[in-house]
Protein backbone atom coordinates (compact mmCIF):
# COMPACT_ATOMS: atom_id res chain seq x y z
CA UNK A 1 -125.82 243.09 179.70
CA UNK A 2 -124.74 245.75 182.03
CA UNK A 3 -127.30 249.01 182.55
CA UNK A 4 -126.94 252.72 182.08
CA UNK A 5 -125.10 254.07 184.87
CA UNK A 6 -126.71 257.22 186.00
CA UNK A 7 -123.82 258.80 187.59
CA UNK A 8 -120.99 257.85 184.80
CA UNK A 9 -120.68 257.18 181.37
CA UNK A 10 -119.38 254.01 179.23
CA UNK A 11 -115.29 254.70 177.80
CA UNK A 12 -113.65 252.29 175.45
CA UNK A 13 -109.84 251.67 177.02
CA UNK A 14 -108.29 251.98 173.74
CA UNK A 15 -109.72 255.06 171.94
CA UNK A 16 -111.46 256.88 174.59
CA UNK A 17 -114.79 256.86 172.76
CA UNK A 18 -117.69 257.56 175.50
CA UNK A 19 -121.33 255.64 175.04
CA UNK A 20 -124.02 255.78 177.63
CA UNK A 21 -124.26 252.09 177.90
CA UNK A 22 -122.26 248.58 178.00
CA UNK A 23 -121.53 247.09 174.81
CA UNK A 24 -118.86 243.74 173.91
CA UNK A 25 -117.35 245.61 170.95
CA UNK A 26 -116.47 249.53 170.81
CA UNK A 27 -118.03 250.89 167.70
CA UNK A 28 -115.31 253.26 167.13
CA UNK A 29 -112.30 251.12 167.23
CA UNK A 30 -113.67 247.83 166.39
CA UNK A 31 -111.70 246.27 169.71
CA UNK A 32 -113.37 244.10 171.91
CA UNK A 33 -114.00 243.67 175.82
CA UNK A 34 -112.38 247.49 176.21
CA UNK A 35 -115.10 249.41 177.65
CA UNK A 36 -115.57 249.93 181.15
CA UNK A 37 -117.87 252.44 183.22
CA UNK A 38 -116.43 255.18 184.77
CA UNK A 39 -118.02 258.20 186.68
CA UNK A 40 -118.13 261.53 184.89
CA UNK A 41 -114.57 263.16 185.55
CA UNK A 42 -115.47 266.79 185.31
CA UNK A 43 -111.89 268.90 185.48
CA UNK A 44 -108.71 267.73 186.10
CA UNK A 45 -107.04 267.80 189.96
CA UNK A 46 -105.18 270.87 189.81
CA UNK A 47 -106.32 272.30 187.06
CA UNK A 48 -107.88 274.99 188.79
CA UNK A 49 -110.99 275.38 187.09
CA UNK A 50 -114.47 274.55 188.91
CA UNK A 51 -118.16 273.87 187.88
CA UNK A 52 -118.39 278.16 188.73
CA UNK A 53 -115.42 279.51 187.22
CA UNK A 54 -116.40 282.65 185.86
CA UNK A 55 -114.93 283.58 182.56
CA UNK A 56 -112.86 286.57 181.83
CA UNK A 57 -111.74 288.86 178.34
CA UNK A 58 -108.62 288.00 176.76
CA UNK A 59 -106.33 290.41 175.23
CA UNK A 60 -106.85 289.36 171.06
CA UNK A 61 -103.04 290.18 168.95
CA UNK A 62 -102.48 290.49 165.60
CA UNK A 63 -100.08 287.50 163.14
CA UNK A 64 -97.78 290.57 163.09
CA UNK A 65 -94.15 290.52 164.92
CA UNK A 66 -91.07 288.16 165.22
CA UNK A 67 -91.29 285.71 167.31
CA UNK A 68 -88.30 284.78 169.44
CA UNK A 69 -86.57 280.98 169.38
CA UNK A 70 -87.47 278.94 172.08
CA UNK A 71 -85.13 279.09 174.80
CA UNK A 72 -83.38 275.27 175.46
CA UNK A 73 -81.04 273.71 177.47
CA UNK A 74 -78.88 270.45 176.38
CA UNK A 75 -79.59 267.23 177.59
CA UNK A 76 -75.89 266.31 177.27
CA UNK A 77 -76.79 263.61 175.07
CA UNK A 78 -76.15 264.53 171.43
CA UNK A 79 -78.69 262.18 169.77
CA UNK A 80 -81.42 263.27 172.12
CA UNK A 81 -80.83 267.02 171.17
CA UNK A 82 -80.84 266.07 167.45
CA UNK A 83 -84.84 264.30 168.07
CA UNK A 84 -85.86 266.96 169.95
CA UNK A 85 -84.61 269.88 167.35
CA UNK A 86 -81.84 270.91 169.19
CA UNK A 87 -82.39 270.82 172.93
CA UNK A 88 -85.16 270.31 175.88
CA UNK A 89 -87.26 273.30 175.76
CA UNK A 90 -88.34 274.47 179.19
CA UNK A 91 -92.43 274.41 180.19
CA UNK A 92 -92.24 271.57 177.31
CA UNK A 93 -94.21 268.11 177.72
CA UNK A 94 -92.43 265.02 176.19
CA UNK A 95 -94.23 261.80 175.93
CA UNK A 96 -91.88 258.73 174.92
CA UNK A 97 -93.16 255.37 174.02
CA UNK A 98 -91.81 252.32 172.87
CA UNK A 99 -91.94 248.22 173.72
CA UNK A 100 -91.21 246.89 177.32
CA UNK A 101 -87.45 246.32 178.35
CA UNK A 102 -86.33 248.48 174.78
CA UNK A 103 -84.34 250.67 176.90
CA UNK A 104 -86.76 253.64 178.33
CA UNK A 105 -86.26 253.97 181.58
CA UNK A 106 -82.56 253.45 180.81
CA UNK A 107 -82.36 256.33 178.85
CA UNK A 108 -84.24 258.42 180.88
CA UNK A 109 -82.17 258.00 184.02
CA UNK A 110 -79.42 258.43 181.85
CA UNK A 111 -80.52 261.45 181.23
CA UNK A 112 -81.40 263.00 184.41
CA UNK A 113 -77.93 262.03 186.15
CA UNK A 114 -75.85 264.19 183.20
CA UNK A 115 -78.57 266.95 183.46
CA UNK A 116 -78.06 266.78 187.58
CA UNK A 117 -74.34 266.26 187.31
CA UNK A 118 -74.76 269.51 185.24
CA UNK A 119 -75.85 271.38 188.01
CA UNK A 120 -79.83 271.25 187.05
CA UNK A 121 -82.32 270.28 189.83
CA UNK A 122 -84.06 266.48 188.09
CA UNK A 123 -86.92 264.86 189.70
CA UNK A 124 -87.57 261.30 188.62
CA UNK A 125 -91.09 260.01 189.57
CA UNK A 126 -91.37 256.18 189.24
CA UNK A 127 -94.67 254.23 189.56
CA UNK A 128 -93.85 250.99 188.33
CA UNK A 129 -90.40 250.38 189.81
CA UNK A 130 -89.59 250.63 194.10
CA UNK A 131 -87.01 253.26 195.16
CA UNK A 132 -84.49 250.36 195.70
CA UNK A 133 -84.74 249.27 191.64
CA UNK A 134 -84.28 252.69 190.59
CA UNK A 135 -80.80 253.02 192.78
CA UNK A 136 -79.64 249.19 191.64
CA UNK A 137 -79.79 250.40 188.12
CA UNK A 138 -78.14 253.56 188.46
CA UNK A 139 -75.61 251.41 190.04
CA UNK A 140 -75.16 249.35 187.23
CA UNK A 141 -74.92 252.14 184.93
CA UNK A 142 -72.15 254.11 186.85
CA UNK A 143 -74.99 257.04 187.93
CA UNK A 144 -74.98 256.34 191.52
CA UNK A 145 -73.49 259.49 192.40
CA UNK A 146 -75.41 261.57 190.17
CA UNK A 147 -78.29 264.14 192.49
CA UNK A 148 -80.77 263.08 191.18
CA UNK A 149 -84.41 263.57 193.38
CA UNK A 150 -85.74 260.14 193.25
CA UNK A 151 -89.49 259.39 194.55
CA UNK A 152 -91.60 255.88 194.36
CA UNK A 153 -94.94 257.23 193.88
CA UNK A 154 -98.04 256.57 192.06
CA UNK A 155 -100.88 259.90 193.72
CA UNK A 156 -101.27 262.39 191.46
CA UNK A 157 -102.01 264.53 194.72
CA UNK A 158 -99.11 263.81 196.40
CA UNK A 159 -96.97 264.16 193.27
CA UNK A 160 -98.32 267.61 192.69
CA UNK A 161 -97.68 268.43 196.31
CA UNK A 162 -93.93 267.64 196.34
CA UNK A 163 -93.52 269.63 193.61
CA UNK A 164 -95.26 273.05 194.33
CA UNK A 165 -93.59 272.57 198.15
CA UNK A 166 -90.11 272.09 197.24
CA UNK A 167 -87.55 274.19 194.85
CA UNK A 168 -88.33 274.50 191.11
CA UNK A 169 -87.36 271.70 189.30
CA UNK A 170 -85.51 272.11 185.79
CA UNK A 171 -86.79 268.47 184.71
CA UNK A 172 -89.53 265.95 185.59
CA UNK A 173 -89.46 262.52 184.79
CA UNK A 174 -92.76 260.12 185.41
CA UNK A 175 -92.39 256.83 184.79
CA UNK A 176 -95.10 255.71 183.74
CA UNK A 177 -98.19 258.00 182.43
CA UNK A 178 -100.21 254.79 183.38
CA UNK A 179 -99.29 254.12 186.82
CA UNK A 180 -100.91 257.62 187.88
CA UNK A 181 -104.14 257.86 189.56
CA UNK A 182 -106.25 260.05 191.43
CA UNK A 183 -108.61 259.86 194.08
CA UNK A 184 -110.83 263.20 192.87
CA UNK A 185 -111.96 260.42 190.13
CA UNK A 186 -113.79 256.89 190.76
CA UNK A 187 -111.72 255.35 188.17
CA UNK A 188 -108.88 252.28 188.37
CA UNK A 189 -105.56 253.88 187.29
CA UNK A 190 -104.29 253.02 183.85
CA UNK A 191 -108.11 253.84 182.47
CA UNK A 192 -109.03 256.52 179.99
CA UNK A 193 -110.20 258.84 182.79
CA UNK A 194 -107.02 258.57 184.92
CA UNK A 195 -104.60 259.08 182.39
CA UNK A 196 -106.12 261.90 180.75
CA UNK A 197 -106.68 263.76 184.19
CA UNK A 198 -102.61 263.29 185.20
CA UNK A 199 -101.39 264.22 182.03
CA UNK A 200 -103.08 267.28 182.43
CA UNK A 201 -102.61 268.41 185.72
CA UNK A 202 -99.14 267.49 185.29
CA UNK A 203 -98.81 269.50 181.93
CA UNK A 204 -100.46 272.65 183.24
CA UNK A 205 -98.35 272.44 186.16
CA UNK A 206 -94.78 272.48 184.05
CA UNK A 207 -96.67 275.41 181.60
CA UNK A 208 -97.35 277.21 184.62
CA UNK A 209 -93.90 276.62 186.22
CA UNK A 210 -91.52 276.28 183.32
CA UNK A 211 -90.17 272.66 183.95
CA UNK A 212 -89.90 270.19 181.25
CA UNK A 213 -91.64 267.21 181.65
CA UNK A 214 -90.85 263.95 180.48
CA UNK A 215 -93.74 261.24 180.25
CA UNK A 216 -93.10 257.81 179.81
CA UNK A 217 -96.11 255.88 178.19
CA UNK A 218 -96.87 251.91 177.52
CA UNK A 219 -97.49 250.84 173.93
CA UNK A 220 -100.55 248.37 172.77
CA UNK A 221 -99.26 245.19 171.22
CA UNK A 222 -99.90 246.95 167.70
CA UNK A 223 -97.06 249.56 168.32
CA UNK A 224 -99.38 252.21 169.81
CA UNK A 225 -99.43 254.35 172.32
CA UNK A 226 -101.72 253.30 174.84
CA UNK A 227 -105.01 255.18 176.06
CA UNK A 228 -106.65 258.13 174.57
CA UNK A 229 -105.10 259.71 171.32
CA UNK A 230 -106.06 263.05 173.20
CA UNK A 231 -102.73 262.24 175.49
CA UNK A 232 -100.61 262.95 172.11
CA UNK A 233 -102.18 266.03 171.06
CA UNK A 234 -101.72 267.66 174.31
CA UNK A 235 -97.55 267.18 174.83
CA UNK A 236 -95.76 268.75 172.60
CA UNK A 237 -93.24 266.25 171.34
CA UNK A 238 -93.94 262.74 170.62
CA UNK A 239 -90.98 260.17 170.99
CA UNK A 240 -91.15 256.17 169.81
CA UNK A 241 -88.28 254.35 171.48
CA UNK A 242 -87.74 251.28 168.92
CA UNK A 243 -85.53 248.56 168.03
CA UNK A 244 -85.38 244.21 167.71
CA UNK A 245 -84.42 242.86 171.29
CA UNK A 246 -81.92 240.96 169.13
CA UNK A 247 -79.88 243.49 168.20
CA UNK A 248 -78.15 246.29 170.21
CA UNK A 249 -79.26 249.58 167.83
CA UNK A 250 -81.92 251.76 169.47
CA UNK A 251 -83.76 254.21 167.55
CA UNK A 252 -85.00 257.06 168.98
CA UNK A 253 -88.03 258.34 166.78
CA UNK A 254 -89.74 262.40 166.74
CA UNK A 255 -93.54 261.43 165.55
CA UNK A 256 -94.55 264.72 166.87
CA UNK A 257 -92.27 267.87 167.71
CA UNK A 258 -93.43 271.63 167.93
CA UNK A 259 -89.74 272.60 168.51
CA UNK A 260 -88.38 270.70 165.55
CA UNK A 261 -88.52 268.62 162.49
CA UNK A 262 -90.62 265.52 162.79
CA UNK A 263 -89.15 262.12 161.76
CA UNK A 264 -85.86 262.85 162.85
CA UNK A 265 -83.82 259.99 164.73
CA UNK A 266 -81.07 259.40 167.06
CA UNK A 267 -79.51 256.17 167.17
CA UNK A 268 -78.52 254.62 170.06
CA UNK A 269 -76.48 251.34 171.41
CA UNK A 270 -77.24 249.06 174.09
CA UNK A 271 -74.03 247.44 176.19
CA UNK A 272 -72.85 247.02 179.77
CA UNK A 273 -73.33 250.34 180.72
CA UNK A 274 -76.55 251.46 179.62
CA UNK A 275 -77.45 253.57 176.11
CA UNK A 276 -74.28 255.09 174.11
CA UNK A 277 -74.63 257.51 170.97
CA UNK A 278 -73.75 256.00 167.78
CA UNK A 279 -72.49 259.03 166.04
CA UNK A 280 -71.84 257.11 162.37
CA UNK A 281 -75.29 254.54 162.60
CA UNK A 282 -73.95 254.09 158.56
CA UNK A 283 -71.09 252.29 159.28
CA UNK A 284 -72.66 250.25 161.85
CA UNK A 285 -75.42 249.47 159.67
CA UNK A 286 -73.19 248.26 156.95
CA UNK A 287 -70.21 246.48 159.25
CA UNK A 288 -71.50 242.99 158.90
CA UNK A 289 -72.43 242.88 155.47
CA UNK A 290 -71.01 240.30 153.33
CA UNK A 291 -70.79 241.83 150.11
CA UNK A 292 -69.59 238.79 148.01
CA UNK A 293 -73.62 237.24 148.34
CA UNK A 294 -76.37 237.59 146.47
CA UNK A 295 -79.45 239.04 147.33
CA UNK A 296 -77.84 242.14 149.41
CA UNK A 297 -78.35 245.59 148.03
CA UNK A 298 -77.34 248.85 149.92
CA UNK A 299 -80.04 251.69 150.12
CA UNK A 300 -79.13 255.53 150.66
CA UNK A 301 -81.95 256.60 153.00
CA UNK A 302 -83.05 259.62 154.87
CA UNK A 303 -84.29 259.92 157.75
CA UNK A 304 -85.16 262.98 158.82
CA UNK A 305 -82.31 265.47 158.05
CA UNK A 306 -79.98 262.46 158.46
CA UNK A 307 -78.74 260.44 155.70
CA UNK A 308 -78.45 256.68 156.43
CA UNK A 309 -77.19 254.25 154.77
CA UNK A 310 -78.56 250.39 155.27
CA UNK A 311 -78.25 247.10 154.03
CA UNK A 312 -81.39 245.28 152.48
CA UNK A 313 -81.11 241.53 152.26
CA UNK A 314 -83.62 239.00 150.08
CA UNK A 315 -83.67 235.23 149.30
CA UNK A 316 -85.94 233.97 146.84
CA UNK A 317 -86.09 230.41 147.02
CA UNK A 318 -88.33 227.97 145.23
CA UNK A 319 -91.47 226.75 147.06
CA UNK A 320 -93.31 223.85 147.21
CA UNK A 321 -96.27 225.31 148.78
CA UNK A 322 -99.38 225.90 147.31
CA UNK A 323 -99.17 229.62 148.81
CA UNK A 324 -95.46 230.55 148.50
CA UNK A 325 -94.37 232.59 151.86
CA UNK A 326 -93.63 236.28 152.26
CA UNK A 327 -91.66 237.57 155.38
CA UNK A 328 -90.83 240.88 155.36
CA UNK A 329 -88.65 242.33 159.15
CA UNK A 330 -87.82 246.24 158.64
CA UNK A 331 -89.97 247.31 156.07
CA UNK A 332 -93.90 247.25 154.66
CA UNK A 333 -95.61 244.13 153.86
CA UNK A 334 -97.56 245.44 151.35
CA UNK A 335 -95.25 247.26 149.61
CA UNK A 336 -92.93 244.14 149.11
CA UNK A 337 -96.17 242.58 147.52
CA UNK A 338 -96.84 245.29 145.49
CA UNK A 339 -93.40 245.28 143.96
CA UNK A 340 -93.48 241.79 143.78
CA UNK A 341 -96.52 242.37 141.21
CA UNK A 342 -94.56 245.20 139.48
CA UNK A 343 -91.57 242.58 138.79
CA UNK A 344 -94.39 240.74 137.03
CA UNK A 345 -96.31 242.72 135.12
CA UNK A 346 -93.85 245.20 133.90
CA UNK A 347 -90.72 242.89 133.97
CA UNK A 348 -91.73 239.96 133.06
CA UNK A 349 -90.04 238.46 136.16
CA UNK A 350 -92.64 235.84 138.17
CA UNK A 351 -91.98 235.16 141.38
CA UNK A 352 -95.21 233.19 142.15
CA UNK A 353 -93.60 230.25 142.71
CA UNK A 354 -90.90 231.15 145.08
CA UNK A 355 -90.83 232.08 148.88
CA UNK A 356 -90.00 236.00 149.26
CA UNK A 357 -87.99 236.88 152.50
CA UNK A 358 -87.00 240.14 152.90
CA UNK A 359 -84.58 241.87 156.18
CA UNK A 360 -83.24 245.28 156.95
CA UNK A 361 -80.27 244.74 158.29
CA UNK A 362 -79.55 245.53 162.22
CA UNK A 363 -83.40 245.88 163.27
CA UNK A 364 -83.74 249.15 161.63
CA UNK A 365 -87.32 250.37 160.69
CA UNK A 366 -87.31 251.65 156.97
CA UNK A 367 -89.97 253.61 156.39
CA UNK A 368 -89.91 255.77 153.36
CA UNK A 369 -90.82 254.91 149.29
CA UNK A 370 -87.01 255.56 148.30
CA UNK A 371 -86.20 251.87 149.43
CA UNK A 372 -88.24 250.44 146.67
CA UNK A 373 -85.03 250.48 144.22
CA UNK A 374 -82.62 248.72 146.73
CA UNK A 375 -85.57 245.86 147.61
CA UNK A 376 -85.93 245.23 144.06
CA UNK A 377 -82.60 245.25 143.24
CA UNK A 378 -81.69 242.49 146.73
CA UNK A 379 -84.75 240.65 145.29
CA UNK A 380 -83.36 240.40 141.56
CA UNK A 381 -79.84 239.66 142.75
CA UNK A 382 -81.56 236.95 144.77
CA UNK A 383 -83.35 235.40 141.99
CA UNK A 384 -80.72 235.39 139.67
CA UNK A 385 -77.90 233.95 142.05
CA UNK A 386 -75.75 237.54 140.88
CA UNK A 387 -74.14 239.20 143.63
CA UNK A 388 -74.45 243.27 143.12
CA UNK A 389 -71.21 245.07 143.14
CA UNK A 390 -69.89 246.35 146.80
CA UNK A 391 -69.51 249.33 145.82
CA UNK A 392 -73.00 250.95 144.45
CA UNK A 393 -76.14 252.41 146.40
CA UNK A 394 -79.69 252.49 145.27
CA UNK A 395 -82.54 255.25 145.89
CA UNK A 396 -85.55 255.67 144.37
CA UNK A 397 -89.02 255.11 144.36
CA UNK A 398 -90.89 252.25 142.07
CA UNK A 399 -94.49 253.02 140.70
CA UNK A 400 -96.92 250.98 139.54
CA UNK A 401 -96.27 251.49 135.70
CA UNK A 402 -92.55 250.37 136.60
CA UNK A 403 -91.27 254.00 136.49
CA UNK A 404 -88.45 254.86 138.68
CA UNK A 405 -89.55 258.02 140.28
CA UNK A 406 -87.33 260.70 142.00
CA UNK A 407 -86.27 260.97 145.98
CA UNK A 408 -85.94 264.23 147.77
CA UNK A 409 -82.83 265.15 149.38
CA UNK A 410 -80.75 263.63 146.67
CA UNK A 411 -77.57 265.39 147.22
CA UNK A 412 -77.58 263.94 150.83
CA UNK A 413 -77.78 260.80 150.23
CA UNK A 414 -74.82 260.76 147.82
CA UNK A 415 -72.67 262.69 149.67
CA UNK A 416 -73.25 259.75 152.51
CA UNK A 417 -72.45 256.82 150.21
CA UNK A 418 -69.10 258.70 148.89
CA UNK A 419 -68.12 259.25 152.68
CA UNK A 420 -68.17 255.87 153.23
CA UNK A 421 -66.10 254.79 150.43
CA UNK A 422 -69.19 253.85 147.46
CA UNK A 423 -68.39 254.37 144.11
CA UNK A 424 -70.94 254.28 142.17
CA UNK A 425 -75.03 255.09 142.43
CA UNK A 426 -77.79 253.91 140.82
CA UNK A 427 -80.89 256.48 141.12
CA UNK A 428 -83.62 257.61 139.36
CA UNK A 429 -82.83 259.32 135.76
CA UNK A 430 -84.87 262.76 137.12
CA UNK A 431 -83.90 264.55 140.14
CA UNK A 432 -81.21 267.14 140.49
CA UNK A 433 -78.03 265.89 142.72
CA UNK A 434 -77.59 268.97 144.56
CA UNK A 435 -73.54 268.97 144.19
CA UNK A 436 -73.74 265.80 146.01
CA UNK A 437 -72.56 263.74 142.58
CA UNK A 438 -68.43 264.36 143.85
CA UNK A 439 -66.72 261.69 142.63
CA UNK A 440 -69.93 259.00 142.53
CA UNK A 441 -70.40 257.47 139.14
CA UNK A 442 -73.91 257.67 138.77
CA UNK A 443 -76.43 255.26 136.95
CA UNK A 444 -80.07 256.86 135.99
CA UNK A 445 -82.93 254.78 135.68
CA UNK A 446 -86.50 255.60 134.10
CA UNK A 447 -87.87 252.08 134.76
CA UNK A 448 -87.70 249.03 136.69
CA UNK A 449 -86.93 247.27 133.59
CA UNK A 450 -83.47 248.89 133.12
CA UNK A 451 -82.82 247.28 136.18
CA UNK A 452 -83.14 243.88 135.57
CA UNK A 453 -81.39 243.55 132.47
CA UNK A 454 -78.28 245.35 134.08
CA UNK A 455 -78.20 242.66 136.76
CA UNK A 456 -78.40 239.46 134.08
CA UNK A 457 -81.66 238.13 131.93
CA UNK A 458 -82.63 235.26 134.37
CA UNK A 459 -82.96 231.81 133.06
């Protein structure tokens, strides 16, 4: 086992906790084989505070007084401005996420060629890709001829140099957080100490300057982003980049967003020529769905201030295994099992002896209780061999007495379905429709049970 260090201090690679000696498994995260020794950082390069910075008085204010709207700019694309509440907010920090090859660096260079075509100076930083990648890509994409400041580079120093020696940019782009290192710090770049050091220097600098800054970061393999959760608490909008390498939908996710409503999306397609706005993602959603075949139930969703409308598909088969199967893609594991136990107990339906596979159609992540309606009803029209009629949407969320328990933003969701040509609704017997009712013919339900018979008593 390795010893104390007497100049540095043990940090675990995947949640930054700091222990003065070796160990195999961090007791913080559980992980193991993440911690490695690194020497004792001290402050940030750049940051402009020493070991014998004297301190000075601050002016204290009172919680009294408007406070104006953050000044933005457009990013020229439409779904972007919708994540980020409306527009790129200057002296902001933006860290975006998501799996390798989902589209990032696509976007992003998509994004700084319309913001330089605009006539706004972009810098684009990349540390994982040469100079001559970059430019093949923009070729591909029709952005050749976009001006757009372009730099291969990995120093933190020599990053922070270009950019205090040249003219003030209006947007930064560093691809990737990771990639940075310094050599004020004795660590390999990519570790706690590195990242945490560049994304502050690199933060104070656009506070300072007023430049937005966009930080590209790798994920683990559980969907995280990687390094310290400190990185996430110090930009000011948090952005997950998702979607199923099998399909072309991208979903563009606000996790975090001092300038807006969190858990808003923008929805994105990938073709020929990079990342193009879906402006209807309902219709999309619902294009291939085969409507005559059991087991398919639509669900009214929200997702953020959007209403969305998706297609839930189930097969219940019979199973000879001693452990039937459950697959769930789109949607929470658990909460298929737990109303897989509901069906049971308060419905009298068993499903013990039957594989359970449930899909969200078109790789889209649901995420909120309201789907728990449409699942049960794909998973009874499965069972029962009935197809569900076209024409009719289900919200609402199922508890564990079997009640059918009201969604917010019920008026939205209806007012979605009847633009798209649904008839009828089936939602939760509480809840006030908002004026969103129109011309919907609406079903209420109190419990689960109300459900099942309407779709047929099973044999």
């Amino acid at each position: 086992m390795a010893r104390a260090s007497k100049s540095g201090n043990f940090v675990c690679q995947n949640c930054g906790a700091v222990s003065t000696r070796w160990a195999g498994k961090c007791v913080s995260c559980g992980e193991w084989n993440t911690i490695t020794e690194e020497t004792d950082a001290g402050p940030a390069p750049g940051s402009g505070i020493t070991r014998t910075t004297k301190g000075r008085a601050v002016t204290l204010e009172t919680l009294q007084g408007g406070a104006a709207e953050a000044p933005r700019f457009s990013s020229g694309i439409a779904e972007l401005d919708r994540v980020t509440g409306g527009g790129i907010v200057p002296g902001s920090a933006l860290l975006v996420g998501g799996e390798p090859g989902i589209g990032k660096s696509t976007l992003l260079l998509q994004l700084t060629a319309l913001m330089a075509r605009a006539g706004r100076r972009t810098i684009y930083f990349s540390g994982e890709e040469a100079s001559a990648q970059v430019r093949l890509r923009a070729e591909r994409l029709g952005l050749a001829d976009a001006p757009v400041a372009l730099a291969a580079e990995t120093n933190l120093a020599n990053i922070l140099e270009t950019l205090s020696s040249g003219k003030r940019a209006d947007l930064i782009v560093v691809d990737s957080i990771q990639t940075l290192w310094s050599d004020a710090l004795d660590a390999a770049p990519g570790t706690v100490s590195q990242v945490r050091a560049a994304t502050q220097s690199l933060i104070r600098y656009a506070k300072t300057e007023g430049v937005a800054l966009l930080l590209v970061g790798h994920v683990t393999k559980e969907g995280q982003i990687a390094g310290p959760k400190v990185i996430e608490h110090m930009v000011d909008s948090v952005l997950s980049f998702e979607g199923d390498r099998g399909h072309t939908f991208r979903i563009l996710r606000a996790t975090k967003n001092r300038f807006g409503a969190t858990d808003e999306i923008g929805v994105f397609e990938m073709g020929a020529q990079g990342l193009s706005e879906v402006a209807n993602p309902s219709e999309l959603f619902l294009g291939d769905r085969h409507s005559t075949a059991p087991g398919s139930a639509v669900f009214a969703g929200i997702e953020g201030t959007r209403p969305l409308l998706v297609e839930i598909q189930a097969l219940v088969a019979p199973s000879n295994l001693g452990q039937p199967r459950r697959a769930v893609v789109g949607w929470d594991n658990n909460r298929l099992s737990m109303l897989i136990a509901v069906l049971a107990a308060r419905c009298g339906i068993s499903l013990a002896q039957h594989d359970v596979y449930l899909n969200v159609a078109g790789g889209f992540k649901i995420v909120e209780p309201a789907a728990d309606l449409a699942a049960a009803a794909a998973l009874l029209s499965s069972f029962c061999n009935v197809p569900l009629p076209h024409d009719r949407a289900y919200f609402g969320e199922i508890s564990l007495s079997g009640a059918v328990r009201p969604s917010a933003h019920t008026g939205l969701r209806l007012k979605e379905a009847q633009k798209l040509g649904f008839s009828h609704a089936v939602l939760p017997a509480t809840g006030d429709a908002g004026g969103g009712k129109g011309r919907l013919e609406l079903t209420r339900l109190s419990h689960l049970k109300e459900l099942a018979d309407g779709i047929r008593p099973c044999d």
